[in-house]
Protein backbone atom coordinates (compact mmCIF):
# COMPACT_ATOMS: atom_id res chain seq x y z
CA UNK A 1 107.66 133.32 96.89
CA UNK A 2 108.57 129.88 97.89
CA UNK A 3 108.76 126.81 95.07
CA UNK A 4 107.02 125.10 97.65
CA UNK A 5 103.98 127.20 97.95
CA UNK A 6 103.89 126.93 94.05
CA UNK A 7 104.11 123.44 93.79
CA UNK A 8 101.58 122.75 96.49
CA UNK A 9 98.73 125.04 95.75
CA UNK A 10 99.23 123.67 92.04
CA UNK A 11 98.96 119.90 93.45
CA UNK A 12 96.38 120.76 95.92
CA UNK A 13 93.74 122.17 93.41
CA UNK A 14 94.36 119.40 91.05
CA UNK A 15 94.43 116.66 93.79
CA UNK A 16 90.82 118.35 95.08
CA UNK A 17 89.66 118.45 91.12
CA UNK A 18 89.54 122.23 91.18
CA UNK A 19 90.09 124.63 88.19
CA UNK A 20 91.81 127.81 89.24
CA UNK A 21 88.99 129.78 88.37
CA UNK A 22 86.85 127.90 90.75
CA UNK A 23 89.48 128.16 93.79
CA UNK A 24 89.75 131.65 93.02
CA UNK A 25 86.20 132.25 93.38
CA UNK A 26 85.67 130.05 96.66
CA UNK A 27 88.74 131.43 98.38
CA UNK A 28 87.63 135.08 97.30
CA UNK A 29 90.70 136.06 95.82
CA UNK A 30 91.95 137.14 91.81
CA UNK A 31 92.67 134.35 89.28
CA UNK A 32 95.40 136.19 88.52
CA UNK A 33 96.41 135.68 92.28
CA UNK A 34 95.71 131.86 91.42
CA UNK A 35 98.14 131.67 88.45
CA UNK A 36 101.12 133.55 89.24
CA UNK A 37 101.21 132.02 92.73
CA UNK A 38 101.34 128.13 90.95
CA UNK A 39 103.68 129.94 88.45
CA UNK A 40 106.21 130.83 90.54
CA UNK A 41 105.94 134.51 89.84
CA UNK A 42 104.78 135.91 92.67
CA UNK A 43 107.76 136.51 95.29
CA UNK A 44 105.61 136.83 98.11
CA UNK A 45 101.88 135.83 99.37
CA UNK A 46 100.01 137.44 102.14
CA UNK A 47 99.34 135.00 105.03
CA UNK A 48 95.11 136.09 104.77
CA UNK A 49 95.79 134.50 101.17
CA UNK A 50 97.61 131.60 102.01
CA UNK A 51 94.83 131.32 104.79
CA UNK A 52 92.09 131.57 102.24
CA UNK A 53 93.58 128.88 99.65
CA UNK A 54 93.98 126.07 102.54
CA UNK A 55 90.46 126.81 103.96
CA UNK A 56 88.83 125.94 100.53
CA UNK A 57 91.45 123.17 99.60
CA UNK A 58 90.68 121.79 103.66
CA UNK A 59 94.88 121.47 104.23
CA UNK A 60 96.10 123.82 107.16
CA UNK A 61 98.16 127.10 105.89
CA UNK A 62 101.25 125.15 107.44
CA UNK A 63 100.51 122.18 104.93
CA UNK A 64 100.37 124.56 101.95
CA UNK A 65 103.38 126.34 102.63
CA UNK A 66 105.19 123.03 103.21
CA UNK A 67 105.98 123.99 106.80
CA UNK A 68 104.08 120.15 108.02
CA UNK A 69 105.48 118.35 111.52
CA UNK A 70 107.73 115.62 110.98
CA UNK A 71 106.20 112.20 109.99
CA UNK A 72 108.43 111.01 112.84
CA UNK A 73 106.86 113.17 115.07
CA UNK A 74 103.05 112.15 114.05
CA UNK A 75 104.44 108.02 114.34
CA UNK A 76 105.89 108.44 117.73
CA UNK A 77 102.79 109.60 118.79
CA UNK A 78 100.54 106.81 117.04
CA UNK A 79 102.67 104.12 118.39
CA UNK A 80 103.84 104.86 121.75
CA UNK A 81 101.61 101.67 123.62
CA UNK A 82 103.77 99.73 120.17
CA UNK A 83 106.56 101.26 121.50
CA UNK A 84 106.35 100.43 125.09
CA UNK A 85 105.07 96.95 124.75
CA UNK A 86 108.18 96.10 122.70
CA UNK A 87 110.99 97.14 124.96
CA UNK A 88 109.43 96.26 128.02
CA UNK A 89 112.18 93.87 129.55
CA UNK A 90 112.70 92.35 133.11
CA UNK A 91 116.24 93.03 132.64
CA UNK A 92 115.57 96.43 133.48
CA UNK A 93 114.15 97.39 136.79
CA UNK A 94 110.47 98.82 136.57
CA UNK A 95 110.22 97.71 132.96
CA UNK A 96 108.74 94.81 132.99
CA UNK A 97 105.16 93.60 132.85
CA UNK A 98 104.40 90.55 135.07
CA UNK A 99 102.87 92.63 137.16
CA UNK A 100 98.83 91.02 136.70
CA UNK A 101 100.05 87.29 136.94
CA UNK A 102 97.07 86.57 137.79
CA UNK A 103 95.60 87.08 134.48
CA UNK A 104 97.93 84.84 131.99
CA UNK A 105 96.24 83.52 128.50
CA UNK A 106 96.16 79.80 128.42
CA UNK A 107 98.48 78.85 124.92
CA UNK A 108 94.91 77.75 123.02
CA UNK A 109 93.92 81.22 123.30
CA UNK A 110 97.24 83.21 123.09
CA UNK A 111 97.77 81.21 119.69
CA UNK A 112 94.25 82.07 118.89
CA UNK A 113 95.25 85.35 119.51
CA UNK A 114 98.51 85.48 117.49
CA UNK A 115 96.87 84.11 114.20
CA UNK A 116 94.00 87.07 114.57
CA UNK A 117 96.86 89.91 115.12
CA UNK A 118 98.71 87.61 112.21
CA UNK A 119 95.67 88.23 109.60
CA UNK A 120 95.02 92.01 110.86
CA UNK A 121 98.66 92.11 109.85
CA UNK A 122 98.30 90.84 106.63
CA UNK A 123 95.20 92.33 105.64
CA UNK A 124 97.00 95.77 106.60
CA UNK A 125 94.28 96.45 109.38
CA UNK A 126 96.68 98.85 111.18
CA UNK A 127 94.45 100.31 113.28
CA UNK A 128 93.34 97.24 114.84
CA UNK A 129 97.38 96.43 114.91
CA UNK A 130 97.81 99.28 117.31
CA UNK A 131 95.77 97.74 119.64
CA UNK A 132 96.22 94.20 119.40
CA UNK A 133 99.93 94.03 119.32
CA UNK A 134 101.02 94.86 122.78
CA UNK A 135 97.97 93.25 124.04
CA UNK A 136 99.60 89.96 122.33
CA UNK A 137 103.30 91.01 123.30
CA UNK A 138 102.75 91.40 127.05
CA UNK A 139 100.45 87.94 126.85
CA UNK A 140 103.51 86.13 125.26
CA UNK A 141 106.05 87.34 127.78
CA UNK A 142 103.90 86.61 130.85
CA UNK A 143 103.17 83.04 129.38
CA UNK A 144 107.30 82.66 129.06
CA UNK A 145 107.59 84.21 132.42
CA UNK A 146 104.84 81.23 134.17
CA UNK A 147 105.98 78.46 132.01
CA UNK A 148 108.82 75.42 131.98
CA UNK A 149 110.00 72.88 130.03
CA UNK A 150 107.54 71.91 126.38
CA UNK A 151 105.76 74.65 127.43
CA UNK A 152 108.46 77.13 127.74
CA UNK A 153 109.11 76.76 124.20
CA UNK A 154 105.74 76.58 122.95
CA UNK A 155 105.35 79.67 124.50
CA UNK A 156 108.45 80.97 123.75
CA UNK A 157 107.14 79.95 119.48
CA UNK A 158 104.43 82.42 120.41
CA UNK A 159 106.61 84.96 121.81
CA UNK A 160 109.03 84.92 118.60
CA UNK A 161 106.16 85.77 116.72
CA UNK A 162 104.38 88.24 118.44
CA UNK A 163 107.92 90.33 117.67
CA UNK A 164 108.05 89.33 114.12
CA UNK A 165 104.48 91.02 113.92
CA UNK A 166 105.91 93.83 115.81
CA UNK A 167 109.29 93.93 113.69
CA UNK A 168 107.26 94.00 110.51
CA UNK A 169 104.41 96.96 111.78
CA UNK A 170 107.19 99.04 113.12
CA UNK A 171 108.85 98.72 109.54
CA UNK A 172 105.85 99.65 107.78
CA UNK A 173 105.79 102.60 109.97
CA UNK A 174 109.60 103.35 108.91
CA UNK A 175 110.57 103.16 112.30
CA UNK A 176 113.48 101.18 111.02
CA UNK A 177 115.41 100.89 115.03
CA UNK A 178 112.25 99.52 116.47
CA UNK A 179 111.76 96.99 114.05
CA UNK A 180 115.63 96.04 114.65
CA UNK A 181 114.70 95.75 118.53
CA UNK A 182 111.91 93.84 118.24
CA UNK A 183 113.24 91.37 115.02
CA UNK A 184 116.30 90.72 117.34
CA UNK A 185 113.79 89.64 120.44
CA UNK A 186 112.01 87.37 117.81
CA UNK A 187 115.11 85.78 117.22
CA UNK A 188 116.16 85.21 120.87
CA UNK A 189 113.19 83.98 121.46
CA UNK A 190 112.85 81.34 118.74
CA UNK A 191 116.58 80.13 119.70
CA UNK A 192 114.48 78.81 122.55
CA UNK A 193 111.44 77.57 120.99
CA UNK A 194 110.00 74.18 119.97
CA UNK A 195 111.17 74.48 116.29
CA UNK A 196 114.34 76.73 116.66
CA UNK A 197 115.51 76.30 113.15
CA UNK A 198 112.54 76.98 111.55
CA UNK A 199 111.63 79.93 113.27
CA UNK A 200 115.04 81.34 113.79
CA UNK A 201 115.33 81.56 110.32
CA UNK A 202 111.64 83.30 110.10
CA UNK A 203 112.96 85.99 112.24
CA UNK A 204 116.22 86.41 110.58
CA UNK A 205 114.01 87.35 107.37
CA UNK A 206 112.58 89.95 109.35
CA UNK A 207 115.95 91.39 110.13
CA UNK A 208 117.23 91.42 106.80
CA UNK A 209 114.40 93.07 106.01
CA UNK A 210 115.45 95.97 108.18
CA UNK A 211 118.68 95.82 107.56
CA UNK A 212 117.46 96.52 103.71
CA UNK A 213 115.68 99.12 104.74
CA UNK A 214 118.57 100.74 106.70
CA UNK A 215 120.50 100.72 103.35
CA UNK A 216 123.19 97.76 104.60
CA UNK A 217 121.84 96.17 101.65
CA UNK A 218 125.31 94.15 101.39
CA UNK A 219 125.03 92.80 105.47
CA UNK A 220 121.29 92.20 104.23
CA UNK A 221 122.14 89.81 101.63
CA UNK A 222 125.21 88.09 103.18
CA UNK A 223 122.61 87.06 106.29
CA UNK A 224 119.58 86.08 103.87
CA UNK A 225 121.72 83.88 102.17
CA UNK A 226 123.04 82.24 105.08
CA UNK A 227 120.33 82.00 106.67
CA UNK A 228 118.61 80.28 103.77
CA UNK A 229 121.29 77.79 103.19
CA UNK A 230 121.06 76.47 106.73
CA UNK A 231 117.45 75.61 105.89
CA UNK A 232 117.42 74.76 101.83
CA UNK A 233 114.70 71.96 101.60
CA UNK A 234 116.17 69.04 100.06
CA UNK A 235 115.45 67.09 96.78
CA UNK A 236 111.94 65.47 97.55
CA UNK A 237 111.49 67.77 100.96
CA UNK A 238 107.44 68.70 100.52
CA UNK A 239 107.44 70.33 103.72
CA UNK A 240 105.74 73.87 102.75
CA UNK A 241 106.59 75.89 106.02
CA UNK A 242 110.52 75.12 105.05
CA UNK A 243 110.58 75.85 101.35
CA UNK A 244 108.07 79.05 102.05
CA UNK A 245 110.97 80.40 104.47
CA UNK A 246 113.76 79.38 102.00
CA UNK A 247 112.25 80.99 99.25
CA UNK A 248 111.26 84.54 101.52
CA UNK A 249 114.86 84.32 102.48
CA UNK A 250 116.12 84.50 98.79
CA UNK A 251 114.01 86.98 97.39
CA UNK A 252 115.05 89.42 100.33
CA UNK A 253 118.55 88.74 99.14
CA UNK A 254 117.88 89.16 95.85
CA UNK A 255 116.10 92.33 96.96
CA UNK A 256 119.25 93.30 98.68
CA UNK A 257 121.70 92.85 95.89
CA UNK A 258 119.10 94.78 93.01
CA UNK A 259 119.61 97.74 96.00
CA UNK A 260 123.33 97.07 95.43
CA UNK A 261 123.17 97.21 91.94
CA UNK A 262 124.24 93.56 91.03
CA UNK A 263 121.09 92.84 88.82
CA UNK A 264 122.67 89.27 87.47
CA UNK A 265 123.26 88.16 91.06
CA UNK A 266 119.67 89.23 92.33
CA UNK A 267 118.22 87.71 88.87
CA UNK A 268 120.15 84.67 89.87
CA UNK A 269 118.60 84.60 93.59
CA UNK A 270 115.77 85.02 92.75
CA UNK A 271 115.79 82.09 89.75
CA UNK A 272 116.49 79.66 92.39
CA UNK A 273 113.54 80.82 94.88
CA UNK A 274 111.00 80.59 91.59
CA UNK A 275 112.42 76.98 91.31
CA UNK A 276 111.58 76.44 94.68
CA UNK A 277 108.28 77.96 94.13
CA UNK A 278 107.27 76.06 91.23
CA UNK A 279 107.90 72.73 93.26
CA UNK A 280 105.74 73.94 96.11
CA UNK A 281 103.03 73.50 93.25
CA UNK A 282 100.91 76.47 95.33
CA UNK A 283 100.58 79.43 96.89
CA UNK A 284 99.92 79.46 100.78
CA UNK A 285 100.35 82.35 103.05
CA UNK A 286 101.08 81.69 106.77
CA UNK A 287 102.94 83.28 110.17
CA UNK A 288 105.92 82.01 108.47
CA UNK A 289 105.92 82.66 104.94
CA UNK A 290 103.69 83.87 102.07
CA UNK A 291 105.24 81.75 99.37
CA UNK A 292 104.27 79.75 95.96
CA UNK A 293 104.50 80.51 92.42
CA UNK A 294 101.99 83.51 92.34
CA UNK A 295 104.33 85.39 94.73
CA UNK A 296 107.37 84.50 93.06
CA UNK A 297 106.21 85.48 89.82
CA UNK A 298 105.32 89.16 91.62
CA UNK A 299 108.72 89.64 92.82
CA UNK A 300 110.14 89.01 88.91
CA UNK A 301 107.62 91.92 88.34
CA UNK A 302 108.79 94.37 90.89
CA UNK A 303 112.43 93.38 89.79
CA UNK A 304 111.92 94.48 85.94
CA UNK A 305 110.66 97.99 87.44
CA UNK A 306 113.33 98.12 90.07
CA UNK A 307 116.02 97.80 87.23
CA UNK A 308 114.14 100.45 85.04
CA UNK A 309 112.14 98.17 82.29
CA UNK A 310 108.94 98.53 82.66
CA UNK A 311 107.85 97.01 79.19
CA UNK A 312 109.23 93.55 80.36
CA UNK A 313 107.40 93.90 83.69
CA UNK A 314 104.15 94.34 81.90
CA UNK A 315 104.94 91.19 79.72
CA UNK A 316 105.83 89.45 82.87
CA UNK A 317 103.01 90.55 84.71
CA UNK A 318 100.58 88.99 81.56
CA UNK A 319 101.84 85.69 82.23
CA UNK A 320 101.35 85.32 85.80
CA UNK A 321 98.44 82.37 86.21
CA UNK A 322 95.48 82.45 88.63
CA UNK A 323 96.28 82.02 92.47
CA UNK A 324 96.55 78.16 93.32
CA UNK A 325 96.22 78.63 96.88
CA UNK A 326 95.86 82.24 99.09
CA UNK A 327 98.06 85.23 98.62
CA UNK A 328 96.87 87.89 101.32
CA UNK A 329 95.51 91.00 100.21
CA UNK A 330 98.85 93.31 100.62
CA UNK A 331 100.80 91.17 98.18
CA UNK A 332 98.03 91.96 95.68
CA UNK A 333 97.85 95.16 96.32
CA UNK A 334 101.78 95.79 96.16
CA UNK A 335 101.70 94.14 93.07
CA UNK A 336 99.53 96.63 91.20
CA UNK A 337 101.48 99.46 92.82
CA UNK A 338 104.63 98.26 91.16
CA UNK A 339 102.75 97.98 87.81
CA UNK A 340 101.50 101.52 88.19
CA UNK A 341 104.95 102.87 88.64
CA UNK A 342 105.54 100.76 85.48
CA UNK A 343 102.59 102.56 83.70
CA UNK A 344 103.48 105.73 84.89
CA UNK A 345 107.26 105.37 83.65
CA UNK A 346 105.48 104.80 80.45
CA UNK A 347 103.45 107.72 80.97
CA UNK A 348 100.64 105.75 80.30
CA UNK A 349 99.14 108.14 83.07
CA UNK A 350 95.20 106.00 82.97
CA UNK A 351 96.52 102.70 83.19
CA UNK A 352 98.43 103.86 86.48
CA UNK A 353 95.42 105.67 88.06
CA UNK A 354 93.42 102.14 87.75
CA UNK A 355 96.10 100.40 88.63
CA UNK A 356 96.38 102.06 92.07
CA UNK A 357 92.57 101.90 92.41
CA UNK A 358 92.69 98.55 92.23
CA UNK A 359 95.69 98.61 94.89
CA UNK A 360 93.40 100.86 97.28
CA UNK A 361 90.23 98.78 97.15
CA UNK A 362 92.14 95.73 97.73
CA UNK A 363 94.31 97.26 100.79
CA UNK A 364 92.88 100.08 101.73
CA UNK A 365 94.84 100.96 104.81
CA UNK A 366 97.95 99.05 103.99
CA UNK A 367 98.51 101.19 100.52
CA UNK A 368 98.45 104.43 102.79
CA UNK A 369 101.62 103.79 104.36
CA UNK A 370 103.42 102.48 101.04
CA UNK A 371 105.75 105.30 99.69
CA UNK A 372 105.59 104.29 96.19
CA UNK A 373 102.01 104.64 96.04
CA UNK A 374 102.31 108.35 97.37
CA UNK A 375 105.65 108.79 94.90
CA UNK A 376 103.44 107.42 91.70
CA UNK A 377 100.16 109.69 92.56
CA UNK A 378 101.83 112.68 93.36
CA UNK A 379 103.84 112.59 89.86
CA UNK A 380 100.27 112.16 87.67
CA UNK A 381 99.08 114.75 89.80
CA UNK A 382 102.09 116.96 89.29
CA UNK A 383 101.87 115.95 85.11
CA UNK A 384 97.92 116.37 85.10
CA UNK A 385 96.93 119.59 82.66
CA UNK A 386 93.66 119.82 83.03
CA UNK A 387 91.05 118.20 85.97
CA UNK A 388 91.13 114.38 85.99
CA UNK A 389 87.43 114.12 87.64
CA UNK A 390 85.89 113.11 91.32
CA UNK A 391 88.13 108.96 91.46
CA UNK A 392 91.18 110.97 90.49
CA UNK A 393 90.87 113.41 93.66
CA UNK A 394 89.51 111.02 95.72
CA UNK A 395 92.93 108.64 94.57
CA UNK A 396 95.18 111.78 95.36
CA UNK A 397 93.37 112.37 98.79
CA UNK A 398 94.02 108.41 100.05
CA UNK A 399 97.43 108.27 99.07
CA UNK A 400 98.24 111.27 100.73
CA UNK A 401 99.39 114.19 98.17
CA UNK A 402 97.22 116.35 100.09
C-alpha cells in the first residue's frame, strides 16, 4: 500500500466534500476499506477497488494512485501551434511563414491586434491566448518581412511584442526554454525598432524573468539591474512608460536577490522602485509595464511572505490605498494568493479559503496555472478534519488538488 494512494483518496474525498461513510457507500465497498486505505494500513488495494473509489470521486484510477502523465506532456500538447509560431524562422529552410504574402495586416490593425492579445494576456484569458498568439506572431513577421525604413521599425515595435506576449504565456505554462527563445526574439527585434531603448529594456524584463525562473537568480539580478540603470528616469522625468519599465526592472531584481537569500539587498531594490512609484503618483498598466504605487505596495506584500513573516505582510497589506489608476485583474488576483499563503502559514485556515476565492473570481483562468494557489489549497485540504462544505470542494476542484 502506497503513501500515495493514502494521501490521495484522503484529499480526494475531502476535496469532493465526502465523508468516508458516504464514499464507502457510493463506491460499494466497507468503511473499514475507506479508513485503513487513507490510514496507511492497508499494504495492498485491489485494482476493482481502486476502480470503484475514482469512479465516485470522477479522477481516473491512474490519478488516484498517483500514476498521472507528465504536466510536460499535457503542455506540449496544448501549445504546439504556440510552439511552432515562435520558432518559425527564415533562417531555416522550410521554416518560415511568408508563404500567404498576399494576406499581410496593415500596422492599424496588427497594433489593434497586439493590444487585444495584450489584454487577453492580462486578464489571463489563456484559452483565447492559444489562439491569438501565433495568429499575431506570424502577422508581425510578415509585416517585418514586406516593410522598409519607419515602417520596418514600427513593425519591428510590433514584432518585439508579440514575443514578449509569447515569452510571458510560455512562462506561465513553465515552459521555461520557450519563453527564453521567444524573450531573446523580442529583444532582437526591439534593437531594431522605433524606440530601441525603451523596448529593449521591456524585453530584457522578460528575460530576467526566465532566467528567475530557471533558478540563475544571481545572472537574473545582475541583468535587471543593468538594464534598469541604462533607463533610470531622471529627477523631473514624468514620462510613465520609462519609470513603469524602471520600476518592473527593479522589483524583478529584487525578486532575484530574495531567491538568493540577500533579503537587505532585495528590501533595498525594491525601496528605490516604491520611490519611483510614489512619484508616478498612479497606477497604469500597459504593453510595457504595470507600474504605480498599488503594485509596488503588492510586491512589499509578497516580499514579507517570501522571507517567512506573514504577520507584517498582513499589516502591510492593511495599508495599501485604493487603486489610482488600473491594475489588471492578475495582479489582484496574485495578490490575494500571496495573502492566503500568509493566512495559511498562520493557520488561519478561513481567512485563506476566502482569500483564494476572491483570487478565483477575479482571475479565473489565470489562478489555475499559479502553483502557489494549488500549493496553499492542497495543504487546507490535507489539514481539513472534518468536511468544509460545497465553496470548499468547488475551491479544491479549480485549483487543481483533484
Amino acid at each position: 500500500m502506497s503513501s500515495s494512494l493514502a494521501e490521495n483518496l484522503a484529499r480526494f474525498r475531502k476535496a469532493r466534500n465526502l465523508s468516508q461513510e458516504e464514499l464507502a457507500a457510493a463506491a460499494s465497498v466497507g468503511v473499514d476499506t475507506v479508513g485503513r486505505i487513507e490510514r496507511g494500513e492497508r499494504r495492498t488495494t485491489r485494482p476493482a477497488t481502486v476502480a470503484k473509489l475514482a469512479r465516485v470521486l470522477a479522477v481516473t484510477p491512474d490519478a488516484l494512485l498517483g500514476l498521472l502523465p507528465t504536466a510536460q506532456a499535457v503542455r506540449d500538447t496544448e501549445v504546439a501551434r504556440l510552439r511552432q509560431a515562435i520558432t518559425a524562422s527564415a533562417e531555416v529552410p522550410g521554416l518560415d511563414d511568408f508563404a500567404d504574402t498576399d494576406d499581410i495586416s496593415d500596422p492599424a490593425s496588427l497594433a489593434k491586434a497586439s493590444h487585444a492579445t495584450w489584454r487577453a494576456y492580462v486578464d489571463g484569458r489563456h484559452g483565447e491566448l492559444l489562439h491569438a498568439l501565433p495568429v499575431l506572431l506570424t502577422d508581425a513577421r510578415r509585416l517585418v518581412h514586406a516593410t522598409t525604413g519607419d515602417a520596418n521599425a514600427a513593425a519591428q515595435q510590433l514584432l518585439s511584442t508579440a514575443y514578449r506576449l509569447g515569452a510571458g504565456f510560455a512562462g506561465r505554462l513553465d515552459m521555461d526554454d520557450l519563453a527564453w527563445a521567444a524573450a531573446e526574439r523580442a529583444l532582437a527585434a526591439a534593437r531594431k525598432s522605433d524606440n530601441p531603448a525603451i523596448d529593449s529594456a521591456i524585453s530584457l524584463r522578460y528575460l530576467v524573468w526566465t532566467l528567475i525562473k530557471q533558478g540563475r537568480t544571481e545572472d537574473a539580478e545582475r541583468v535587471a539591474v543593468k538594464a534598469a540603470e541604462q533607463i533610470e528616469p531622471r529627477m523631473l522625468d514624468r514620462d510613465s512608460t520609462r519609470a513603469g519599465v524602471f520600476g518592473n526592472l527593479l522589483f524583478n531584481a529584487a525578486n532575484a536577490a530574495l531567491r538568493s537569500g540577500s533579503g537587505d539587498r532585495a528590501n533595498d531594490l525594491l525601496a528605490i522602485a516604491q520611490s519611483a512609484a510614489l512619484r508616478a503618483g498612479r497606477d497604469n498598466a500597459t504593453e510595457a509595464a504595470i507600474f504605480g504605487p498599488r503594485v509596488a505596495a503588492f510586491q512589499a506584500v509578497d516580499h514579507a511572505v517570501r522571507l517567512g513573516d506573514p504577520e507584517t505582510a498582513f499589516r502591510l497589506a492593511d495599508r495599501i490605498a485604493e487603486p489610482q489608476g488600473p491594475v489588471p485583474a492578475f495582479w489582484e488576483a496574485g495578490h490575494r494568493l500571496h495573502l492566503a499563503q500568509a493566512a495559511a502559514q498562520l493557520r488561519r485556515d478561513q481567512l485563506a479559503v476566502d482569500l483564494l476565492s476572491e483570487a478565483r473570481d477575479l482571475a479565473p483562468d489565470w489562478v489555475q496555472r499559479q502553483p502557489l494557489g494549488t500549493t496553499v489549497m492542497r495543504g487546507l485540504v490535507d489539514r481539513a478534519t472534518r468536511r468544509r462544505g460545497r465553496r470548499f470542494a468547488e475551491l479544491a476542484a479549480h485549483y487543481g488538488v483533484l
